[in-house]
Protein backbone atom coordinates (compact mmCIF):
# COMPACT_ATOMS: atom_id res chain seq x y z
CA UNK A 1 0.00 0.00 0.00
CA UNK A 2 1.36 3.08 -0.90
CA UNK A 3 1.95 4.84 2.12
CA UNK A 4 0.17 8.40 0.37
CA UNK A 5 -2.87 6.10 0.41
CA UNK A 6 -3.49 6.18 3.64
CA UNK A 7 -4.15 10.02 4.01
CA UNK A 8 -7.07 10.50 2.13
CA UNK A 9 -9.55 13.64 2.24
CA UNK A 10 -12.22 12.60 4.35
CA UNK A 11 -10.41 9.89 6.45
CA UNK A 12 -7.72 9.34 9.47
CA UNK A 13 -4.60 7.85 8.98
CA UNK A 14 -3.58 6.00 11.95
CA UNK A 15 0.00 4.70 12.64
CA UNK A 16 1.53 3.07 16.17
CA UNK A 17 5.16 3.34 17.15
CA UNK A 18 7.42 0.69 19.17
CA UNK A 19 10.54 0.11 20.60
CA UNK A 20 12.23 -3.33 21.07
CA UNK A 21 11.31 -4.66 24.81
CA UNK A 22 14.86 -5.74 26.52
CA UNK A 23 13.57 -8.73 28.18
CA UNK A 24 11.35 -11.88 27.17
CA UNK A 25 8.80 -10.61 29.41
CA UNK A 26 8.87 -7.01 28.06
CA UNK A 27 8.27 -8.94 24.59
CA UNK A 28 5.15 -10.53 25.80
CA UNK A 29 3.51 -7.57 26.95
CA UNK A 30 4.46 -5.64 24.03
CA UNK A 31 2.37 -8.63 21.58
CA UNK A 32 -0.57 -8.59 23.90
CA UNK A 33 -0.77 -5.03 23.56
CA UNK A 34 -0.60 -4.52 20.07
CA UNK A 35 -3.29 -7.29 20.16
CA UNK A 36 -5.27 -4.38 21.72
CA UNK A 37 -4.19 -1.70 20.08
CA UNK A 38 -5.51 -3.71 17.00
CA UNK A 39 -9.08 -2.69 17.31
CA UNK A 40 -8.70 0.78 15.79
CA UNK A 41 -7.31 -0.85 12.49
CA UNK A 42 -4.42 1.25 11.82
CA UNK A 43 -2.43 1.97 8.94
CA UNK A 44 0.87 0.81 9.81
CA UNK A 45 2.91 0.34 13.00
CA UNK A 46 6.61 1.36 13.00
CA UNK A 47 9.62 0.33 15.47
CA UNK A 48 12.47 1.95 16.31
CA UNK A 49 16.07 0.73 17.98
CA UNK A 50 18.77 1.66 20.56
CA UNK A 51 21.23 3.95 20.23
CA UNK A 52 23.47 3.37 16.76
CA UNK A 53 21.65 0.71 15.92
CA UNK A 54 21.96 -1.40 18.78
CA UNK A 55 19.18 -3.87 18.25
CA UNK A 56 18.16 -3.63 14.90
CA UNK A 57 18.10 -7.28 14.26
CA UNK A 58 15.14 -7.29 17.53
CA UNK A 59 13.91 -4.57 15.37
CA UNK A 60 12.98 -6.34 12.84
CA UNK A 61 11.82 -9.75 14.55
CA UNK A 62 9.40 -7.37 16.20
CA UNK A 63 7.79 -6.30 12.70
CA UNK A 64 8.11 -9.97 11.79
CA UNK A 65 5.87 -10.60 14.67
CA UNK A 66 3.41 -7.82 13.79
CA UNK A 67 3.39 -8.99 10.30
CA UNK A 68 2.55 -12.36 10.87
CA UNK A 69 0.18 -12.23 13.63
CA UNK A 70 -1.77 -8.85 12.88
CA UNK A 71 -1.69 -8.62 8.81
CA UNK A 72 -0.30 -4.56 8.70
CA UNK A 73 1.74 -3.00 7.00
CA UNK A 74 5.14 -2.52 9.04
CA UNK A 75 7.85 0.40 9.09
CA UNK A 76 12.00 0.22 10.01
CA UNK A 77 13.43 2.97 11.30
CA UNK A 78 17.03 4.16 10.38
CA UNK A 79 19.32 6.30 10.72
CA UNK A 80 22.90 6.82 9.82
CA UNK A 81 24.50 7.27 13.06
CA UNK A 82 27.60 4.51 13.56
CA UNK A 83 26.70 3.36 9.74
CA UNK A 84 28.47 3.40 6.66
CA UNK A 85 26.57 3.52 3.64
CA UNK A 86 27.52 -0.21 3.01
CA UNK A 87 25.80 -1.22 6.28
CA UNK A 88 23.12 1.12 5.49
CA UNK A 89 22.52 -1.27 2.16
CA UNK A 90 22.79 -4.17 4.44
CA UNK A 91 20.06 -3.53 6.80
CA UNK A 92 18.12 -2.17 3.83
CA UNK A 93 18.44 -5.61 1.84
CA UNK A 94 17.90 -7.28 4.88
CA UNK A 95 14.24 -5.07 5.79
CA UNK A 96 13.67 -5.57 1.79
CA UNK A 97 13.58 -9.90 1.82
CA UNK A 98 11.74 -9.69 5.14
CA UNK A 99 9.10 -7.97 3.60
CA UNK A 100 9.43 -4.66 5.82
CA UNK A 101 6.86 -1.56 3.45
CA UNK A 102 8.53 1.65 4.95
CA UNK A 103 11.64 2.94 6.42
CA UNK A 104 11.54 5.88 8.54
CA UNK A 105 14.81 7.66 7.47
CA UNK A 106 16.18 9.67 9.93
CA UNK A 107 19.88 11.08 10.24
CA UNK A 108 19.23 10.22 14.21
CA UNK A 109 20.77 11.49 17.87
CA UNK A 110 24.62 11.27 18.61
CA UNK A 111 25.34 8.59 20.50
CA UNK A 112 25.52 9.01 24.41
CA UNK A 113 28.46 10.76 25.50
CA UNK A 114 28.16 13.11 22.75
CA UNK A 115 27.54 16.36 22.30
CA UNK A 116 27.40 16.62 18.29
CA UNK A 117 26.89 14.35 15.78
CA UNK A 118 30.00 12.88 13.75
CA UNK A 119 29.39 11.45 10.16
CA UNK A 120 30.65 8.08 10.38
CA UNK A 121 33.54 7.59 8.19
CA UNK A 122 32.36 5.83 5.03
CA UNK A 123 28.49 7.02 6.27
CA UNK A 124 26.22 9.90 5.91
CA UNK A 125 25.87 13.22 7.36
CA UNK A 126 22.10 13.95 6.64
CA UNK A 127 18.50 12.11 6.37
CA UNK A 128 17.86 13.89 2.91
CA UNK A 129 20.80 11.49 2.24
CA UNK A 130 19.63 8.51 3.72
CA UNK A 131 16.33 9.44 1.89
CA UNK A 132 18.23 9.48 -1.13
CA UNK A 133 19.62 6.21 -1.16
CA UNK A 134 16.49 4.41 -0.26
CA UNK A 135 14.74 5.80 -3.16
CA UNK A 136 17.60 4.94 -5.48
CA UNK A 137 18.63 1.51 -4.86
CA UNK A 138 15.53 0.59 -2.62
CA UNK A 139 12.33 2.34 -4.51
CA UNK A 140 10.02 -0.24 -3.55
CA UNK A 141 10.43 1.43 0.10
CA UNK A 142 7.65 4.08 1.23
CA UNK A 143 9.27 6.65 3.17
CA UNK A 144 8.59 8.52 6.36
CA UNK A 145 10.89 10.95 7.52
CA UNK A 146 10.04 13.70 10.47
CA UNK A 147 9.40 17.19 11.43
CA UNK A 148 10.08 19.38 14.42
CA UNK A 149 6.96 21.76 15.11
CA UNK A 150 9.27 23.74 17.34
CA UNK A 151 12.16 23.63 15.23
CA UNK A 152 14.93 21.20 15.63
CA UNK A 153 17.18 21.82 18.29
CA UNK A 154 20.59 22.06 15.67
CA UNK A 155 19.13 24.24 13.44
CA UNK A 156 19.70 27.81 13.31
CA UNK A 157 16.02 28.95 13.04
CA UNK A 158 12.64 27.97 11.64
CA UNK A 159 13.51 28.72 8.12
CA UNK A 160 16.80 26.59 7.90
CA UNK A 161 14.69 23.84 9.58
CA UNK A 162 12.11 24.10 6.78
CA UNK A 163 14.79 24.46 3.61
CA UNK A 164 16.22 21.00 5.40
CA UNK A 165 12.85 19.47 5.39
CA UNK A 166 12.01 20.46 1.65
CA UNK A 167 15.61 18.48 1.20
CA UNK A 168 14.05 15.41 2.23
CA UNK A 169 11.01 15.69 0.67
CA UNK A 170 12.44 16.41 -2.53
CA UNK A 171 14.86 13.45 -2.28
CA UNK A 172 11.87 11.15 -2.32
CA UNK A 173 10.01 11.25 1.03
CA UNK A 174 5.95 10.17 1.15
CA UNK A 175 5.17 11.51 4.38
CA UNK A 176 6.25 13.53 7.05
CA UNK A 177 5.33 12.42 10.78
CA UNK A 178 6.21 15.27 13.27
CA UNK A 179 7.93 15.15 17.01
CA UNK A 180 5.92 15.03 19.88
CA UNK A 181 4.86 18.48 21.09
CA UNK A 182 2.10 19.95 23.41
CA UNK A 183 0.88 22.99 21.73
CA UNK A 184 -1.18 23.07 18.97
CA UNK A 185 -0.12 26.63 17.91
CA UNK A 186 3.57 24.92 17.09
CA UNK A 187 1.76 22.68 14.72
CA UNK A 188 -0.14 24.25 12.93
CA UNK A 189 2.34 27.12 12.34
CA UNK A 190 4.42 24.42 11.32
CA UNK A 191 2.26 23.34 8.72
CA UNK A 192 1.84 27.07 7.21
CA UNK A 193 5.39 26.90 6.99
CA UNK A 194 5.54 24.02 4.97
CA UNK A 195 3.37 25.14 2.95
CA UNK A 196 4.53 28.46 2.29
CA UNK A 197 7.78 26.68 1.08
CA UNK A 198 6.05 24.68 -1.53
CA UNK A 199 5.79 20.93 1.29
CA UNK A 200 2.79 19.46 0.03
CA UNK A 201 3.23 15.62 1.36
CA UNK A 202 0.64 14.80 4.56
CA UNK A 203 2.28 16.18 7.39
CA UNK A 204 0.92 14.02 10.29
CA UNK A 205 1.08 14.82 14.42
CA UNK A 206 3.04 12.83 16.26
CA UNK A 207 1.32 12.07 19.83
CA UNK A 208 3.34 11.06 22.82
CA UNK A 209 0.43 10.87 25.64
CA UNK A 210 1.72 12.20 28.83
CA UNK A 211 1.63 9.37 31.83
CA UNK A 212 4.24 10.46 34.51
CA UNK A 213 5.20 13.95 34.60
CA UNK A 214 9.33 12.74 35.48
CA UNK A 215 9.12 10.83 32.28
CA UNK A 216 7.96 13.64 30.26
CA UNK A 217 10.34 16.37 31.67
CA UNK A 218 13.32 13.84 31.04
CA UNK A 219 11.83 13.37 27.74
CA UNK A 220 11.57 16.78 26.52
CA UNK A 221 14.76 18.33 27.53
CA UNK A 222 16.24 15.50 25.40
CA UNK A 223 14.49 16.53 22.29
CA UNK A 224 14.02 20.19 23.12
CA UNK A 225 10.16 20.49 22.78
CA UNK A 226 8.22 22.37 26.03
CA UNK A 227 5.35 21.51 28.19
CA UNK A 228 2.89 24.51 28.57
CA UNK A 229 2.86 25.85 32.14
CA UNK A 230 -1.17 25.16 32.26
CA UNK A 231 -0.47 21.76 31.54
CA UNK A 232 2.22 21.30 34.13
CA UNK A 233 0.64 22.97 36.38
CA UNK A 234 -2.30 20.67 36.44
CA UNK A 235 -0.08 17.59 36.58
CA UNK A 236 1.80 19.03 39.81
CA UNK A 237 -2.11 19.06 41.16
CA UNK A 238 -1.10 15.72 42.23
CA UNK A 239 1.21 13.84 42.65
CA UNK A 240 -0.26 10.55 41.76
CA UNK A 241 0.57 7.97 38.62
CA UNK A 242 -3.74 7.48 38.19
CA UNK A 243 -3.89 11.75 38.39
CA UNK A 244 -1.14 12.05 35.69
CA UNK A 245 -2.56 9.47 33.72
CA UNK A 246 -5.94 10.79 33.34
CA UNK A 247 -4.16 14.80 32.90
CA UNK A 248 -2.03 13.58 30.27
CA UNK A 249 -4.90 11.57 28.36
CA UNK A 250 -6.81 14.37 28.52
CA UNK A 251 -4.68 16.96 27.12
CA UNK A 252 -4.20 14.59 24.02
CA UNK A 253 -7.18 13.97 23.56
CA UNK A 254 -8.54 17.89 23.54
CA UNK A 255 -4.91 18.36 21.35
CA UNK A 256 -6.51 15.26 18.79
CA UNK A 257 -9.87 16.81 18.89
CA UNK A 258 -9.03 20.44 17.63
CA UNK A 259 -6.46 19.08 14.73
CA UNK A 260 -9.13 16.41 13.56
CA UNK A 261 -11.27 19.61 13.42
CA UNK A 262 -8.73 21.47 10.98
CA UNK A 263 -8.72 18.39 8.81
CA UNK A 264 -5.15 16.85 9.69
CA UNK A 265 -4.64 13.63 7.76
CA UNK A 266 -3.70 11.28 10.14
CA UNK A 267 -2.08 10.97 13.93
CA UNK A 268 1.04 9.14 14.59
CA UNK A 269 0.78 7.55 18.46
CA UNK A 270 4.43 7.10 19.86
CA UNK A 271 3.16 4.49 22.27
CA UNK A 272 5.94 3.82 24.12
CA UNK A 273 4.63 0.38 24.27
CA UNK A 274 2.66 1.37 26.88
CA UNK A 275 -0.43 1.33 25.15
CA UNK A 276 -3.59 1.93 27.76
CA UNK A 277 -2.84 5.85 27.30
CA UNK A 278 -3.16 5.46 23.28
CA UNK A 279 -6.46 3.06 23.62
CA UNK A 280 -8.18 5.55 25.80
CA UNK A 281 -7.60 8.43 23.68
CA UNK A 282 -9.26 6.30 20.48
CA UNK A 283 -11.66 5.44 22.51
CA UNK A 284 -12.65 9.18 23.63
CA UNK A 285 -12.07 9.84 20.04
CA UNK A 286 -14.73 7.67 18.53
CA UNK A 287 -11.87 6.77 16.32
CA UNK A 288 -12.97 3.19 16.40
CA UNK A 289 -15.81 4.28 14.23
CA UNK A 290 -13.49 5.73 11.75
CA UNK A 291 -11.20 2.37 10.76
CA UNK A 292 -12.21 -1.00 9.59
CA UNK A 293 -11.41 -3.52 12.85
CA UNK A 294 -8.26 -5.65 11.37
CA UNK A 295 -8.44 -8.61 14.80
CA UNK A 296 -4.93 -9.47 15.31
């Protein structure tokens, strides 16, 4: 399925987003709950992997899983860090006779310890790159890559951060699936600036419901987005994991509400694979009515 396909005037495109559990334990809750998360039908579910590439083989056993048991589409992440572009081919071939549809082409964090990323010798510098090889020796690959609402933290301004999204979207990206952020405002200026530079692929919000406020702090300071003070404040009310739970669900689900309102084409859960946050939001959504139940 072409991965356009799924953003159609008139419909939501839905897509999940794991990691690979580190024990066998963490791997059986992670099947039940895509089991659950199941019900709302969506599009595609991606999975990510540890720091440069760490457990990209459990990366893709995961997506084997979700192939075989569920019957959806599946998505790879990548990035370049700690690759050269001959291991970059390898994984590629590798996601290409497993069957994987997507790759989520990223350039991706230094590694810990670092402050700046380093090209790799023999790698890449930049996801437009990355982009750019998939679609020329891989084209049977859809291709995700992201955006940063607030701007990403290395670039110099909004504008440079657009002119380095266009890259990738001219090298051959399908859709673009934003950071997590908190404020609408961010995204939707976001997508006027996308616009206004001529970015016409679906630019989807990427959800991250809040559970613990620790979590999210830690969380955002890594990737430089901001929690609005209204929001925190109301999480400090009490400090209590049910409280915080039911805050952070929520705020996403008022955040879901007004975008489905403007017409966005899709939402992009980062699920953390904790997924009880994610089904409650569908569920205050209605979304279930708006996706064809695929039982996994």
């Amino acid at each position: 399925m072409n991965l356009a396909n799924f953003y159609q005037p008139g419909r939501l495109g839905l897509s999940y987003e794991l990691f690979p559990p580190k024990t066998p334990k963490g791997d059986r809750l992670l099947a039940e709950q895509v089991q659950q998360l199941m019900q709302f039908a969506p599009d595609f579910i991606t999975c990510t992997y540890g720091a440069g590439g760490s457990t990209r083989d459990k990366t893709l056993e995961i997506l084997d899983h979700v192939q075989q048991h569920c019957r959806v589409p599946v998505a790879s992440h990548l990035t370049v860090v700690g690759s050269t572009v001959e291991q970059l081919r390898e994984y590629l071939e590798s996601a290409r006779q497993q069957g994987i549809n997507y790759i989520v082409a990223l350039r991706g964090d230094p590694p810990a310890g670092s402050d700046s990323f380093v090209q790799t010798a023999g790698g890449l510098g930049y996801a437009n790159e990355l982009v750019e090889l998939v679609r020329r020796e891989f084209g049977g690959f859809g291709i995700v890559v992201a955006g940063y609402p607030e701007t990403h933290r290395e670039a110099p301004g909004p504008e440079a951060d657009i002119v380095n999204l266009r890259r990738k979207v001219d090298a051959g990206a399908d859709v673009i699936v934003t950071q997590l952020f908190y404020d609408n405002g961010d995204f939707f200026r976001f997508v006027d600036r996308s616009l206004k530079a001529g970015i016409t692929k679906p630019i989807v919000p990427g959800i991250l419901p809040v559970t613990s406020l620790n979590q999210i702090q830690r969380i955002t300071s890594m990737c430089g987005a901001k929690l609005p003070g209204s929001f925190v404040s109301r999480l400090q009310q009490q400090d209590d994991a049910d409280w915080q739970f039911q805050v952070g669900v929520e705020w996403a689900t008022r955040q879901c509400e007004e975008m489905m309102n403007q017409g966005i084409p899709g939402i992009h859960f980062y699920v953390l694979n904790q997924s009880p946050a994610t089904l409650k939001i569908l569920s205050n959504l209605n979304a279930e009515s708006l996706r064809e139940t695929k039982p996994c």
